[in-house]
PDB file of N, CA and C in Angstrom:
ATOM      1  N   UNK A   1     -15.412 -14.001   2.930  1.00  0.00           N
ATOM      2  CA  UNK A   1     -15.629 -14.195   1.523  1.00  0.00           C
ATOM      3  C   UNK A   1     -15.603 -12.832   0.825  1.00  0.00           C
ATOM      4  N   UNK A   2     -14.857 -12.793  -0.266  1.00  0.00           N
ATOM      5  CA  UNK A   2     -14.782 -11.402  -0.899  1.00  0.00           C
ATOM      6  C   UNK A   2     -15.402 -11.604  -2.553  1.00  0.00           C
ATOM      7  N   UNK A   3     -16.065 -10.677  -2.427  1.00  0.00           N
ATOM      8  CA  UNK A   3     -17.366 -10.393  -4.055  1.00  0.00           C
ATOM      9  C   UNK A   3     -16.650  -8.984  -4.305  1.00  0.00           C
ATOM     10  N   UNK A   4     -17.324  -9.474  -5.976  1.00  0.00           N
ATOM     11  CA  UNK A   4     -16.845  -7.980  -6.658  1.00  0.00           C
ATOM     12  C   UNK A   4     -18.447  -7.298  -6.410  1.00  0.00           C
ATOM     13  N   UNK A   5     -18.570  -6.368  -6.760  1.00  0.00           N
ATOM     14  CA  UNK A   5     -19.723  -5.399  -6.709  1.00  0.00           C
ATOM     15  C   UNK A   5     -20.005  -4.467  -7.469  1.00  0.00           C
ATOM     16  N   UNK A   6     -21.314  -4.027  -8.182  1.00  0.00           N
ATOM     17  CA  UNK A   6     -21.063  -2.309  -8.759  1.00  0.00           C
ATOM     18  C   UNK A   6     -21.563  -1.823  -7.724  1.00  0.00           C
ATOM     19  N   UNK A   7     -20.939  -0.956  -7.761  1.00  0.00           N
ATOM     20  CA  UNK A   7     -21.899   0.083  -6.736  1.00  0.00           C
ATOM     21  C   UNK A   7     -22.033   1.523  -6.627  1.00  0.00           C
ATOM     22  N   UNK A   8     -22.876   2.106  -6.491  1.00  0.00           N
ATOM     23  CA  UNK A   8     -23.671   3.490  -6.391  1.00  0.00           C
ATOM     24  C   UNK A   8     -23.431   4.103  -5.055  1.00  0.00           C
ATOM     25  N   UNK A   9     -23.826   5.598  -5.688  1.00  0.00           N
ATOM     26  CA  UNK A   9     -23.523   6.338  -4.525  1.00  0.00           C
ATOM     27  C   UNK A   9     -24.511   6.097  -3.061  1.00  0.00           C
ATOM     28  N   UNK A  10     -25.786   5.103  -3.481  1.00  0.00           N
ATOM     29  CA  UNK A  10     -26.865   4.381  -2.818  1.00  0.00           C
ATOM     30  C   UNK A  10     -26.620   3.295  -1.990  1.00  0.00           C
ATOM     31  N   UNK A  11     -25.328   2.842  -2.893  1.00  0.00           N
ATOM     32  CA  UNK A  11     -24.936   1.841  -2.174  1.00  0.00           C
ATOM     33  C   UNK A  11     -23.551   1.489  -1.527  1.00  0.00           C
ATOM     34  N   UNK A  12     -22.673   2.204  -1.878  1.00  0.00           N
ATOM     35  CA  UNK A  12     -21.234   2.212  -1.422  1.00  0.00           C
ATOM     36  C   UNK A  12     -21.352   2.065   0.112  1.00  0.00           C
ATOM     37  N   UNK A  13     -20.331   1.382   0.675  1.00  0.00           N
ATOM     38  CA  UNK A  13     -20.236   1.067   2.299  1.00  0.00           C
ATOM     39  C   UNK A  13     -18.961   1.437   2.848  1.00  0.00           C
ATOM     40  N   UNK A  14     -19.087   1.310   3.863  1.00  0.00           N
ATOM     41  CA  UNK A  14     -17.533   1.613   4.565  1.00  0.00           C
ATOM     42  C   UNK A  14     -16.831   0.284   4.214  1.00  0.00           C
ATOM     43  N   UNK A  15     -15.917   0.358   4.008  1.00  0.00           N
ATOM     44  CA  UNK A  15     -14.628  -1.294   3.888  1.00  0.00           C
ATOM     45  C   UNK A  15     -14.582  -1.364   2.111  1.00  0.00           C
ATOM     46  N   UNK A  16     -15.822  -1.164   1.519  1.00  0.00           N
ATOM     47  CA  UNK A  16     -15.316  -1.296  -0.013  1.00  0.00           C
ATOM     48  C   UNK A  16     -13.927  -1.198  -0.523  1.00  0.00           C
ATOM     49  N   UNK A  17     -14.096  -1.818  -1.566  1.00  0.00           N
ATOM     50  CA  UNK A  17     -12.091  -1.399  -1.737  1.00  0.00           C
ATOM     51  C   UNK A  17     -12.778  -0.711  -3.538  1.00  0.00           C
ATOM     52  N   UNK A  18     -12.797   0.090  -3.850  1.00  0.00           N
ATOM     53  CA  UNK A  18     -12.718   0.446  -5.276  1.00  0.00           C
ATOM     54  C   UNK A  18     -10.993   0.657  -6.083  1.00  0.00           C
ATOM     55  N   UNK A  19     -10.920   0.566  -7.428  1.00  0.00           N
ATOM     56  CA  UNK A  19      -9.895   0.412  -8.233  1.00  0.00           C
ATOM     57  C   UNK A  19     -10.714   1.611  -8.904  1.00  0.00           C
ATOM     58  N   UNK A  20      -9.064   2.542  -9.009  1.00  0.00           N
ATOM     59  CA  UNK A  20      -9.324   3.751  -9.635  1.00  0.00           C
ATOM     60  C   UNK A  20      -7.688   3.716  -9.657  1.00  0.00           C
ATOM     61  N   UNK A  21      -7.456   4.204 -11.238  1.00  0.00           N
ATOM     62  CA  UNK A  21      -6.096   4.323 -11.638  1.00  0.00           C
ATOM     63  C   UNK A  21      -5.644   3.607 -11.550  1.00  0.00           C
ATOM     64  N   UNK A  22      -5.827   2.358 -11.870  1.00  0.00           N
ATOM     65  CA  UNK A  22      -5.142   1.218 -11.035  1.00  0.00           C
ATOM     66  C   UNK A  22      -4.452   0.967  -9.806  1.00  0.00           C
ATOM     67  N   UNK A  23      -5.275   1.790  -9.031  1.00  0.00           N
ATOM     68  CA  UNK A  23      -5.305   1.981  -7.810  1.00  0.00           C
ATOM     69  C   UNK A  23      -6.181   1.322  -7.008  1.00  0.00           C
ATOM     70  N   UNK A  24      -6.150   0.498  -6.159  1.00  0.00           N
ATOM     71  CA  UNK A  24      -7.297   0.377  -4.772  1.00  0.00           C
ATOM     72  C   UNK A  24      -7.240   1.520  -3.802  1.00  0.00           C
ATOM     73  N   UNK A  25      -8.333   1.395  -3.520  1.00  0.00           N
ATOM     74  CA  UNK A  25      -8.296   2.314  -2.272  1.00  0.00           C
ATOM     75  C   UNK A  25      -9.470   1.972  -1.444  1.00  0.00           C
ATOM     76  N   UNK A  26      -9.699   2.033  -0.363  1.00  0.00           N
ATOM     77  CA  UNK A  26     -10.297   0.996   0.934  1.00  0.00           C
ATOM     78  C   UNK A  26     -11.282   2.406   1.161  1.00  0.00           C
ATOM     79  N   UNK A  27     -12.290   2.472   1.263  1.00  0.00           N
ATOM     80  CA  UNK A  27     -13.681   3.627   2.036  1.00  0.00           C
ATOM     81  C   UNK A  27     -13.571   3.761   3.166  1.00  0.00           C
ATOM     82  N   UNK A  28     -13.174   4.696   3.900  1.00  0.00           N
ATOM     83  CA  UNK A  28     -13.164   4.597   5.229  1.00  0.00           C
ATOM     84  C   UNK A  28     -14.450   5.926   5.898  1.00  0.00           C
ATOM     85  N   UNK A  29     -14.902   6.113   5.227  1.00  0.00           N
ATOM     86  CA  UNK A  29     -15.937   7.255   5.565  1.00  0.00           C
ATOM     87  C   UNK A  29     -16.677   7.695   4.588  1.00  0.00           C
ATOM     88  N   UNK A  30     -17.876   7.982   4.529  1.00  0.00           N
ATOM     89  CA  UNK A  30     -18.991   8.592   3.737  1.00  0.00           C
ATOM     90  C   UNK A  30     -19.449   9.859   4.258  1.00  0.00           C
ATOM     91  N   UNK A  31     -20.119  10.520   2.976  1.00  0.00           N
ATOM     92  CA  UNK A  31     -21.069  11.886   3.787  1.00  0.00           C
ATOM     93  C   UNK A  31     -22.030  11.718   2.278  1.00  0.00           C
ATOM     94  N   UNK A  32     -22.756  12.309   3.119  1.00  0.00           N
ATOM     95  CA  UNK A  32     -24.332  12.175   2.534  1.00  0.00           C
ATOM     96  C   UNK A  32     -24.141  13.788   1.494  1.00  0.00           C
ATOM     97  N   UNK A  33     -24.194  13.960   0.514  1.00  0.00           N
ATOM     98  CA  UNK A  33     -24.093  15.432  -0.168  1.00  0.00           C
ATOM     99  C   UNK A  33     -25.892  15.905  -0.850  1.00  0.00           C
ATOM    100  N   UNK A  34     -25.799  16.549  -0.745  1.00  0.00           N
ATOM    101  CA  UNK A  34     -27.269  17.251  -1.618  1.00  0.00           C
ATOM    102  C   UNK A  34     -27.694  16.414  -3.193  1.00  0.00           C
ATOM    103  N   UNK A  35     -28.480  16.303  -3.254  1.00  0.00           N
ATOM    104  CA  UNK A  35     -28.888  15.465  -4.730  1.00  0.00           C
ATOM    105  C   UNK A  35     -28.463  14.045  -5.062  1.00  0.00           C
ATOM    106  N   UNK A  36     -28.326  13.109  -3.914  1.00  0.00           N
ATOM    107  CA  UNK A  36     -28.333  12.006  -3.848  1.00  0.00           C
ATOM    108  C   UNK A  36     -26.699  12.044  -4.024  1.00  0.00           C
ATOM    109  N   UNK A  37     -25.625  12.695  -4.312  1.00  0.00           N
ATOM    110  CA  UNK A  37     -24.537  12.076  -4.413  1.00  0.00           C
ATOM    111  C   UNK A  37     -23.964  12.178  -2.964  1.00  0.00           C
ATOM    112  N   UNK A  38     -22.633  11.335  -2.779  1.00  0.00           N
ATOM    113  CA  UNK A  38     -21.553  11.017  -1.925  1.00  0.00           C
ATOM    114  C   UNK A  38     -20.334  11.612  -2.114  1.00  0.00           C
ATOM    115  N   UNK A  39     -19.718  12.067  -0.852  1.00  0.00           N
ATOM    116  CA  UNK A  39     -17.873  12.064  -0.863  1.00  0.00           C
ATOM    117  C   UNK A  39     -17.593  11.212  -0.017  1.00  0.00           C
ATOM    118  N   UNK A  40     -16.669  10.220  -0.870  1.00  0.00           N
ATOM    119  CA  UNK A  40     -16.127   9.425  -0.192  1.00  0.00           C
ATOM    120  C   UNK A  40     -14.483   9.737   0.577  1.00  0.00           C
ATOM    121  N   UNK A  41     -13.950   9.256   1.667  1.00  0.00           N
ATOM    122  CA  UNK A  41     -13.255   9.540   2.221  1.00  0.00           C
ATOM    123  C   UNK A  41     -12.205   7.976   2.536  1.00  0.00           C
ATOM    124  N   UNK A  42     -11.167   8.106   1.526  1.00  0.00           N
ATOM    125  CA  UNK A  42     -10.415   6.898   1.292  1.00  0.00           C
ATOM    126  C   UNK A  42      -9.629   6.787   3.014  1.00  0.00           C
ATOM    127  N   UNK A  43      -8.989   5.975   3.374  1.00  0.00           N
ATOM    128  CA  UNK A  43      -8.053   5.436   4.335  1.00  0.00           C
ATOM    129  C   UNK A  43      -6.466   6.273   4.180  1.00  0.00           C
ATOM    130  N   UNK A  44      -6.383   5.981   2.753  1.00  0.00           N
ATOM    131  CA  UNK A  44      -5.281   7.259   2.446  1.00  0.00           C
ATOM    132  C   UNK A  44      -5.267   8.508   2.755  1.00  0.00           C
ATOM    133  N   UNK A  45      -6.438   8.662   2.405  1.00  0.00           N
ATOM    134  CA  UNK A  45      -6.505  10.469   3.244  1.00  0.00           C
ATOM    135  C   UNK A  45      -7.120  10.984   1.777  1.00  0.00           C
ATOM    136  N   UNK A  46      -7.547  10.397   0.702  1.00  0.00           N
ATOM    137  CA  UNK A  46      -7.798  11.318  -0.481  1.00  0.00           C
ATOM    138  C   UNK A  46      -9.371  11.166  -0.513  1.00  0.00           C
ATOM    139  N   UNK A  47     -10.368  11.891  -1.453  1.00  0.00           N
ATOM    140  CA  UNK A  47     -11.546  12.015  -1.092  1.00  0.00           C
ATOM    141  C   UNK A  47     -12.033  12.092  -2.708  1.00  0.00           C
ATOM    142  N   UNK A  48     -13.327  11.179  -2.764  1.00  0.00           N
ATOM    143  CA  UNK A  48     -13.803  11.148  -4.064  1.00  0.00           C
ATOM    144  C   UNK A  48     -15.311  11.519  -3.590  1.00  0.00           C
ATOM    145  N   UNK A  49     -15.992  12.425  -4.600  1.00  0.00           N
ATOM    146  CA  UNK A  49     -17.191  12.702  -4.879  1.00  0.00           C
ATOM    147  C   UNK A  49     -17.983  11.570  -5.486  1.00  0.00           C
ATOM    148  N   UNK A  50     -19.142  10.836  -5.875  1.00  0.00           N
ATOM    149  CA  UNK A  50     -19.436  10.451  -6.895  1.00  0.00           C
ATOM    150  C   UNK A  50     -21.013  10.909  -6.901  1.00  0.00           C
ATOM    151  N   UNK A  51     -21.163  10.968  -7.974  1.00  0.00           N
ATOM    152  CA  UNK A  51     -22.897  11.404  -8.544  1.00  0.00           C
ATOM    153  C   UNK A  51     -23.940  10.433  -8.369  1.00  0.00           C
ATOM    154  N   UNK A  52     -25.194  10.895  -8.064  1.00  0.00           N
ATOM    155  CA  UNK A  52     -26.417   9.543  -7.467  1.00  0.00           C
ATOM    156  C   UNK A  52     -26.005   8.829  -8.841  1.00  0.00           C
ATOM    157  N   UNK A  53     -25.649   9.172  -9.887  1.00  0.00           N
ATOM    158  CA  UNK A  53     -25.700   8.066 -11.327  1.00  0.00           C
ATOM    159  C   UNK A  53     -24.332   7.202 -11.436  1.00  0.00           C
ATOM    160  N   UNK A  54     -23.282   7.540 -10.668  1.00  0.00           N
ATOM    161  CA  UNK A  54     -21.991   6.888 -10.901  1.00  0.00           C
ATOM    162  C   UNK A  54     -22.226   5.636 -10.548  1.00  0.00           C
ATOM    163  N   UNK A  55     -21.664   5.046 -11.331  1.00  0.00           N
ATOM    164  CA  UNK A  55     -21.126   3.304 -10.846  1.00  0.00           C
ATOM    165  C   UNK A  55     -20.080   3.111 -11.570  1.00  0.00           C
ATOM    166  N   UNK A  56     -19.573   2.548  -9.995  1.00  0.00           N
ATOM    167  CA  UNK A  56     -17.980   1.741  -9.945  1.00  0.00           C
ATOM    168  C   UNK A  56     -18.024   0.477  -9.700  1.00  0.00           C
ATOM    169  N   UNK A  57     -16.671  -0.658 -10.252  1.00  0.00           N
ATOM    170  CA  UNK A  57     -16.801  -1.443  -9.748  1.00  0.00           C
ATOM    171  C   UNK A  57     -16.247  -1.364  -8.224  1.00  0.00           C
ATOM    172  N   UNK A  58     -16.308  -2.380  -7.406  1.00  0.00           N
ATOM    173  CA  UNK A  58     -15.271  -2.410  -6.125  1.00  0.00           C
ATOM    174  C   UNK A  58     -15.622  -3.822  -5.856  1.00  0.00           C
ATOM    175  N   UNK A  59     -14.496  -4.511  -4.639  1.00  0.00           N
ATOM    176  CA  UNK A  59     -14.887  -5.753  -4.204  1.00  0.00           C
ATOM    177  C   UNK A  59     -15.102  -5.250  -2.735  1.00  0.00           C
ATOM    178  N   UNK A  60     -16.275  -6.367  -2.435  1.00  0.00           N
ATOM    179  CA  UNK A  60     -16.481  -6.082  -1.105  1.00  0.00           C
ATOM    180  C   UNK A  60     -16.537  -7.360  -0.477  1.00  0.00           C
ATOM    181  N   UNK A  61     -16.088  -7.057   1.052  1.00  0.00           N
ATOM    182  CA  UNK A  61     -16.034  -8.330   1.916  1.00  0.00           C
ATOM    183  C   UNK A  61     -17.242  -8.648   2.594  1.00  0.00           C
ATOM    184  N   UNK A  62     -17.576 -10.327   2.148  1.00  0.00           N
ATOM    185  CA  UNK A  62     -18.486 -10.495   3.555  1.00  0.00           C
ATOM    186  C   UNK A  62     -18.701 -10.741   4.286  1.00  0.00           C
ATOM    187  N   UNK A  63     -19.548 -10.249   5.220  1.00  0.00           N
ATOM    188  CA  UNK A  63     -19.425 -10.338   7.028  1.00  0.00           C
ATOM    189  C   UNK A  63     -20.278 -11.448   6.788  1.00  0.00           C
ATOM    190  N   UNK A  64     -19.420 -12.028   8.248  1.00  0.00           N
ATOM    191  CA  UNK A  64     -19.783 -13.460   8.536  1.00  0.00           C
ATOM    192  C   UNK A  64     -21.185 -13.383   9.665  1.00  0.00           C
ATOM    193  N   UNK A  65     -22.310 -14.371   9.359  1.00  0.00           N
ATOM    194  CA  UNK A  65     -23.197 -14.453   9.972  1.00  0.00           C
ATOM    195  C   UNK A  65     -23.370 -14.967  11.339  1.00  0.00           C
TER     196      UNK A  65
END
């Protein structure tokens, strides 16, 4: 089952898919940065920062119980 989501640098997961530029791009890695923010590390190979205050949308999939 796939949901849309906002989500924070608190909450972003690995598999998210966020739309940027009208772009998707799939999370394939996180790192924890100083002052609550994240770099995220796309599947493509490109890498986004976001701030403990950012919110994006993204859809996320859910795991089956």
């Amino acid at each position: 089952m796939v949901s849309n989501v906002e989500i924070t640098a608190a909450t972003v997961q690995r598999g998210d898919v966020i739309q940027l530029g009208g772009r998707a791009y799939r999370v394939s890695d996180l790192f924890q940065l100083p002052q609550g923010a994240k770099q995220l590390l796309f599947e493509s190979g490109e890498l986004l920062t976001i701030h403990a205050r950012t919110r994006l949308a993204a859809v996320r999939m859910q795991r089956r119980r």
